[in-house]
Protein backbone atom coordinates (compact mmCIF):
# COMPACT_ATOMS: atom_id res chain seq x y z
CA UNK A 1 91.21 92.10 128.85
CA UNK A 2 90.09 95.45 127.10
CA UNK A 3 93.82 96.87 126.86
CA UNK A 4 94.74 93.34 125.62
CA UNK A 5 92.09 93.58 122.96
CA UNK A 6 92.84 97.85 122.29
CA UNK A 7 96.43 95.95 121.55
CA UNK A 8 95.45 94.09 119.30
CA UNK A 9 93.10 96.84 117.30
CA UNK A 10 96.47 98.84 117.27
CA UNK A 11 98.37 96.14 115.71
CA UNK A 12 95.58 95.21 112.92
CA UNK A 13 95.03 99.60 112.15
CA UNK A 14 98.78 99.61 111.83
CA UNK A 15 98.37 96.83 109.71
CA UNK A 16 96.45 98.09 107.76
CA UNK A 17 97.74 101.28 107.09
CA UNK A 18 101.13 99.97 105.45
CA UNK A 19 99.16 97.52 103.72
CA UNK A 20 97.32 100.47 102.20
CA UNK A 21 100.61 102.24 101.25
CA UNK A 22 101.76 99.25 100.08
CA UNK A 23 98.64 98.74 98.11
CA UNK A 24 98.87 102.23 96.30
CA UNK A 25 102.61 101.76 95.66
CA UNK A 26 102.44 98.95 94.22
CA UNK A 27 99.91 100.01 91.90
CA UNK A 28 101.88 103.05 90.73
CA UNK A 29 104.54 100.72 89.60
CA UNK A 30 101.58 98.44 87.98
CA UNK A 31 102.48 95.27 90.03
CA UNK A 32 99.10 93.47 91.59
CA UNK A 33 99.76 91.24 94.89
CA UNK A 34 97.91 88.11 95.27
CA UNK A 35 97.76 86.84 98.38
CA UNK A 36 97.55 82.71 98.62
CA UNK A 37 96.33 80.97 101.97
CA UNK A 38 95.82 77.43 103.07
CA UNK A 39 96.50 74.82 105.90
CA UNK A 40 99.60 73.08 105.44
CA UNK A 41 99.65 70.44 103.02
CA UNK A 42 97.15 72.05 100.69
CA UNK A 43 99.04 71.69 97.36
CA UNK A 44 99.17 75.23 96.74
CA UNK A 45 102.93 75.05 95.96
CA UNK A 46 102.37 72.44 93.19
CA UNK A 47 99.61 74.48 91.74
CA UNK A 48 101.46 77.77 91.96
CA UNK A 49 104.55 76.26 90.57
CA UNK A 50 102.14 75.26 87.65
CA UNK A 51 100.84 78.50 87.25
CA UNK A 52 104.13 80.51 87.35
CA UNK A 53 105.65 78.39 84.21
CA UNK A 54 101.99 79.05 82.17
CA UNK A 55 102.68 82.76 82.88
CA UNK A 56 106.70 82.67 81.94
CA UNK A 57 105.67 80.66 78.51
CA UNK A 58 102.96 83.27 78.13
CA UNK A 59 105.48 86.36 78.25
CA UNK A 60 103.68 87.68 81.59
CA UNK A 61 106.19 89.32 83.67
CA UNK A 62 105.32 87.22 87.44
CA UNK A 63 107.18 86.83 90.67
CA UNK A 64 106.70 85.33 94.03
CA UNK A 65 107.27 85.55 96.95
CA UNK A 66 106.91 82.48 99.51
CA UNK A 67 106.68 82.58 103.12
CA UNK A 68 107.49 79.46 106.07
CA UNK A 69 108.75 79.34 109.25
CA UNK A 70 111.93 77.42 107.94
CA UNK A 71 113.81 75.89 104.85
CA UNK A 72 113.46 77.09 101.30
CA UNK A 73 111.87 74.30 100.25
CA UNK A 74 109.29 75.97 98.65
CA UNK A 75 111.50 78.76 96.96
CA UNK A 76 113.49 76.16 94.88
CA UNK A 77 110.37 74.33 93.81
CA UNK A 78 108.88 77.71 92.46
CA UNK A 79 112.24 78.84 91.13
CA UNK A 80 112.03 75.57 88.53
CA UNK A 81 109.20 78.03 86.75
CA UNK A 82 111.92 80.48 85.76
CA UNK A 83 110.38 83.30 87.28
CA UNK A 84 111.85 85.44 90.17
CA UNK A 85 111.39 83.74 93.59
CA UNK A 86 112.29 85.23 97.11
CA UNK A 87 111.71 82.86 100.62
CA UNK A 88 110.99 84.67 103.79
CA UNK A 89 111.54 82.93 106.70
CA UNK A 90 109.54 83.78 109.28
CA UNK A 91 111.11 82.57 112.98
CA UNK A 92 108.40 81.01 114.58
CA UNK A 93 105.63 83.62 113.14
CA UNK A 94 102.63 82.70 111.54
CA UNK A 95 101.86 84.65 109.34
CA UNK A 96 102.87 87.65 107.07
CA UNK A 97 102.63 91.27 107.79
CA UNK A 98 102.20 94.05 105.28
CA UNK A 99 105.33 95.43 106.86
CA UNK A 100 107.24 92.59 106.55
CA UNK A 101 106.48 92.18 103.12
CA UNK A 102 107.58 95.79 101.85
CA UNK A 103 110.63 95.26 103.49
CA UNK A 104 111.11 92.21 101.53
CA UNK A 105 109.72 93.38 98.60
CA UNK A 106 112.90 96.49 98.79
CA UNK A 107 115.26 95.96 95.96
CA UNK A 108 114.11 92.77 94.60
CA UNK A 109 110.95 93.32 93.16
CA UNK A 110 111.75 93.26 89.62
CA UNK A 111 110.77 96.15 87.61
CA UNK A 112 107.97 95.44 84.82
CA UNK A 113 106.57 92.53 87.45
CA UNK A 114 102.78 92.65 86.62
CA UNK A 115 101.98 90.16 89.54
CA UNK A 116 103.12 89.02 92.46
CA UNK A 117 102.14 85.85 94.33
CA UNK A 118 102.69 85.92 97.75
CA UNK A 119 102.64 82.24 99.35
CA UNK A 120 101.26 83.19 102.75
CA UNK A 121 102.50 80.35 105.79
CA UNK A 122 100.41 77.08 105.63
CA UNK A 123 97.51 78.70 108.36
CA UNK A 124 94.06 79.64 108.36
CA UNK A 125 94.09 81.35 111.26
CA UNK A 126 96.48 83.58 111.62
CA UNK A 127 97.26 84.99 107.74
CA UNK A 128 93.38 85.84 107.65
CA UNK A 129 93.92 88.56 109.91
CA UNK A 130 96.04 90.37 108.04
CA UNK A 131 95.64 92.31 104.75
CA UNK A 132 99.14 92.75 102.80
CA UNK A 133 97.95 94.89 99.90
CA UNK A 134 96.80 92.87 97.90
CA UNK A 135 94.56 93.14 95.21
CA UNK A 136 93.15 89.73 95.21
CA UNK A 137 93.39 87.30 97.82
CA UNK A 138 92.90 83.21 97.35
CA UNK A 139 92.07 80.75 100.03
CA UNK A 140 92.84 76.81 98.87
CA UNK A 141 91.88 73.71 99.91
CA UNK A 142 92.30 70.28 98.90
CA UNK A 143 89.41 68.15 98.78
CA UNK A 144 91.48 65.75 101.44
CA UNK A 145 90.42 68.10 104.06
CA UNK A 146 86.81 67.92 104.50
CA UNK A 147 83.47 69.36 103.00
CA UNK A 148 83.39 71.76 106.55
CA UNK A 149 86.54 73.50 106.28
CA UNK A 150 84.86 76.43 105.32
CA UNK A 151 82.37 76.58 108.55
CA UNK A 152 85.78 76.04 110.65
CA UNK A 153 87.53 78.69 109.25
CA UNK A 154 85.38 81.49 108.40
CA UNK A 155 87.21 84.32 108.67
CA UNK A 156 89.87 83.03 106.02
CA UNK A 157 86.89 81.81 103.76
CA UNK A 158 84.55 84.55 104.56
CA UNK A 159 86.93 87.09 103.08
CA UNK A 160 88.53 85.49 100.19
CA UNK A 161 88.07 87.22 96.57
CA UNK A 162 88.48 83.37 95.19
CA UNK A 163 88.63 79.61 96.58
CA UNK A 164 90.58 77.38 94.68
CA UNK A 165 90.17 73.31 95.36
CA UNK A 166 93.28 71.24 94.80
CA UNK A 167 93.77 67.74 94.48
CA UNK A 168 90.87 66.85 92.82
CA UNK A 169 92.41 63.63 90.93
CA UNK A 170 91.78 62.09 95.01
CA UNK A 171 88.45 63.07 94.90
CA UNK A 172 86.43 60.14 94.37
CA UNK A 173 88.96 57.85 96.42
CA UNK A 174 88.74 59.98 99.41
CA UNK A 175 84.77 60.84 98.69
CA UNK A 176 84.87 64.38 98.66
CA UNK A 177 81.13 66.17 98.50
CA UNK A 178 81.88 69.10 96.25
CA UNK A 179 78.32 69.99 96.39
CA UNK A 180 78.59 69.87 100.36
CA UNK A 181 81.65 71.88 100.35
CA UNK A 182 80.45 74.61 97.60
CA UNK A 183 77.68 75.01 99.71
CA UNK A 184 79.68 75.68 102.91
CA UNK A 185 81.54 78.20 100.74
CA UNK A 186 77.95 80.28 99.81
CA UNK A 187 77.28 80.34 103.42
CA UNK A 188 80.07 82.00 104.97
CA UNK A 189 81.34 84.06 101.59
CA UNK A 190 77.79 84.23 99.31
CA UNK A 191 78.95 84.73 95.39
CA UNK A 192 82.59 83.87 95.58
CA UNK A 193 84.09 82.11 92.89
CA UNK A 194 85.31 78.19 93.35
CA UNK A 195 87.48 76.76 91.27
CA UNK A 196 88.24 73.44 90.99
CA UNK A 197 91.88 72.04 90.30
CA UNK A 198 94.09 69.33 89.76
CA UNK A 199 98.27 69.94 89.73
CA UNK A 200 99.31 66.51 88.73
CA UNK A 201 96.12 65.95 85.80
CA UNK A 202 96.22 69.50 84.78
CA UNK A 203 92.78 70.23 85.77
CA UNK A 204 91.58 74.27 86.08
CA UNK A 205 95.48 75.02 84.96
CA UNK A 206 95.87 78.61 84.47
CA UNK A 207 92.30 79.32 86.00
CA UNK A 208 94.58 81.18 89.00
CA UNK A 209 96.66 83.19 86.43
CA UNK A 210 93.58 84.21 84.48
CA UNK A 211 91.36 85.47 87.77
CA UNK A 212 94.57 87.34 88.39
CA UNK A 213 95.35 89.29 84.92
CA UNK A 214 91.51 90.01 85.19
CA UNK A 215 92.13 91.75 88.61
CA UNK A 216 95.10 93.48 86.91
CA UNK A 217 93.50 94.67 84.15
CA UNK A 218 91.27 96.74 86.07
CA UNK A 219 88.83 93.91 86.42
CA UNK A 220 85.91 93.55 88.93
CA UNK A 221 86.99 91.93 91.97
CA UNK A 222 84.57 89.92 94.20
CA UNK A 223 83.69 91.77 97.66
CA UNK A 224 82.81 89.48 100.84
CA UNK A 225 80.07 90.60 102.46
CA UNK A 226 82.64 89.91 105.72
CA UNK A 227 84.87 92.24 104.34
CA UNK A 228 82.24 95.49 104.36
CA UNK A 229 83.04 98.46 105.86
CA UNK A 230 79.47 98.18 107.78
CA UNK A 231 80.52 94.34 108.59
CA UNK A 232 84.01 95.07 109.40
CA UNK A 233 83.94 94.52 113.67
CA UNK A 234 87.42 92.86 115.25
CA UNK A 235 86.25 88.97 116.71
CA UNK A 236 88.64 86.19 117.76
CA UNK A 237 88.00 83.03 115.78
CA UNK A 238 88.24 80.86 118.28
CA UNK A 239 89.90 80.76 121.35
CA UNK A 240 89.88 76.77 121.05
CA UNK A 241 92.54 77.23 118.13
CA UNK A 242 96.19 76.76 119.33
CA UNK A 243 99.39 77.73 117.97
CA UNK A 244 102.52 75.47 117.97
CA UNK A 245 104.89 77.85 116.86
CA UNK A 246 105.69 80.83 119.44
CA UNK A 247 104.49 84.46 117.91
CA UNK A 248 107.37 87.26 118.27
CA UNK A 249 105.04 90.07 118.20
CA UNK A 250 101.52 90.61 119.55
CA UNK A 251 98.35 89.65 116.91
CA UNK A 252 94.69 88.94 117.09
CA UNK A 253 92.60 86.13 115.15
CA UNK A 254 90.15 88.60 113.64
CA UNK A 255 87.86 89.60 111.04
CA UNK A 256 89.91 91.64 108.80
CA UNK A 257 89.30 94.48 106.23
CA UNK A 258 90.39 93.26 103.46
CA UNK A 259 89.09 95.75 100.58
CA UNK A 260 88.60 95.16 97.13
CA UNK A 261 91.06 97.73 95.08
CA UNK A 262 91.62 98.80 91.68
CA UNK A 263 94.78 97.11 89.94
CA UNK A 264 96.79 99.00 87.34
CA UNK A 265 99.62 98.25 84.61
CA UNK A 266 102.53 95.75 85.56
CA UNK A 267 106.46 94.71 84.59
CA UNK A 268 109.31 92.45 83.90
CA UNK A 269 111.52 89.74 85.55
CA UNK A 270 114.83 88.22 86.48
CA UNK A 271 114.76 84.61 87.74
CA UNK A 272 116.79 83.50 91.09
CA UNK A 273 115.86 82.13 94.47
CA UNK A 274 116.73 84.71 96.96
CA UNK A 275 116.09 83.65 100.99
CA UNK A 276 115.62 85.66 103.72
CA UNK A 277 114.90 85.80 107.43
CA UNK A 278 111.90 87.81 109.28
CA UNK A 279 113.92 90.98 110.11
């Protein structure tokens, strides 16, 4: 058990180490990385598709870069924005890895981009684990999903920089407790933000682009008390939490460190759907 769990320390400090590269990089060339999570089926897609046409008609130079475990499904409903969109397929894995996302991000990343959303795979278990340099990361749910997602998924909540509800034009008819579920929120992440959206009415549109821009332009960004330096200790989730897809490399469900960072100056953009595969 202890060299499984040394293993899996390895594989998060590597981790983080090229996401802190990454991180620094990126800055230098001005570009801030957001990093989106939810369970399948959130609406994320719909909402970031929303916000990648506000920033186009706004002259902001945005890409992004979307993530699944097959089709690129997602890609050609976020290339209809205009922007620059890249797919990732990931083979079974599930989640991103800062490595795999500088490798993506090599000759494509458009010059002049001032953000970049990155579409992490529809999980909250695994993607929470893992910081990919980003400068603000986003954790979604849709108000189909229950008041006590928060409480189930902790780690995901506990160190997001900014939840985001979707769907709320469903809320009444499926009798969502916002004041149940923004409470669940303060108890596992105290302070963070929530923001409450709607894709198809319009609701909170361009609330995600503007938290962003603030980020970039050297902004304060919100710290989790989960993601402290003093707080930062390596726990599974929970072991009751099982994984349909097979993993291709070796990963832990654990309390990672993701740190608030500075964001700089940004770029431009070409548009185009390019897909790849996990290499």
């Amino acid at each position: 058990m202890c060299r499984v769990v040394d293993l899996q320390q390895a594989v998060l400090a590597k981790n983080d180490a090229t996401a802190d590269a990454l991180r620094a990089e990126l800055a230098g060339r001005g570009t801030t990385v957001v990093n989106l999570l939810s369970s399948p089926g959130s609406g994320k897609t719909a909402l970031l598709e929303r916000e990648l046409l506000l920033a186009r008609e706004g002259g902001v130079p945005v890409a992004a870069l979307t993530a699944d475990l097959a089709t690129e499904n997602d890609a050609k409903r976020l290339a209809r924005s205009g922007v620059p969109v890249k797919q990732v397929l990931t083979d079974g894995l599930c989640h991103l890895e800062a490595g795999m996302l500088a490798r993506h991000l090599e000759g494509w990343l458009p010059d002049g981009t001032r953000l970049l959303f990155v579409e992490n795979v529809g999980n909250l278990v695994c993607p929470a684990s893992y910081d990919l340099g980003e400068a603000l990361r986003v954790v979604f749910a849709s108000v189909t999903e229950g008041e006590d997602k928060p409480l189930k998924y902790p780690t995901a909540f506990g160190l997001a920089h900014l939840v985001v509800v979707t769907k709320t034009d469903i809320a009444a008819a499926v009798e969502f407790d916002e004041a149940a579920f923004r409470a669940h929120v303060e108890q596992v992440n105290p302070g963070v933000e929530v923001v409450m959206t709607s894709a198809r009415r319009g609701e909170g549109a361009g609330a995600l682009l503007d938290r962003a821009m603030a980020v970039a332009d050297g902004g304060a960004v919100h710290a989790p008390v989960m993601g402290r330096p003093q707080n930062d200790h390596h726990h599974h989730e929970a072991a009751s939490e099982s994984h349909p897809q097979p993993h291709s490399q070796p990963h832990a469900h654990t309390q990672a460190a993701v740190r608030p960072v500075e964001s700089s100056r940004l770029f431009g953009a070409v548009p185009g759907v390019v897909a790849h595969s996990r290499p």
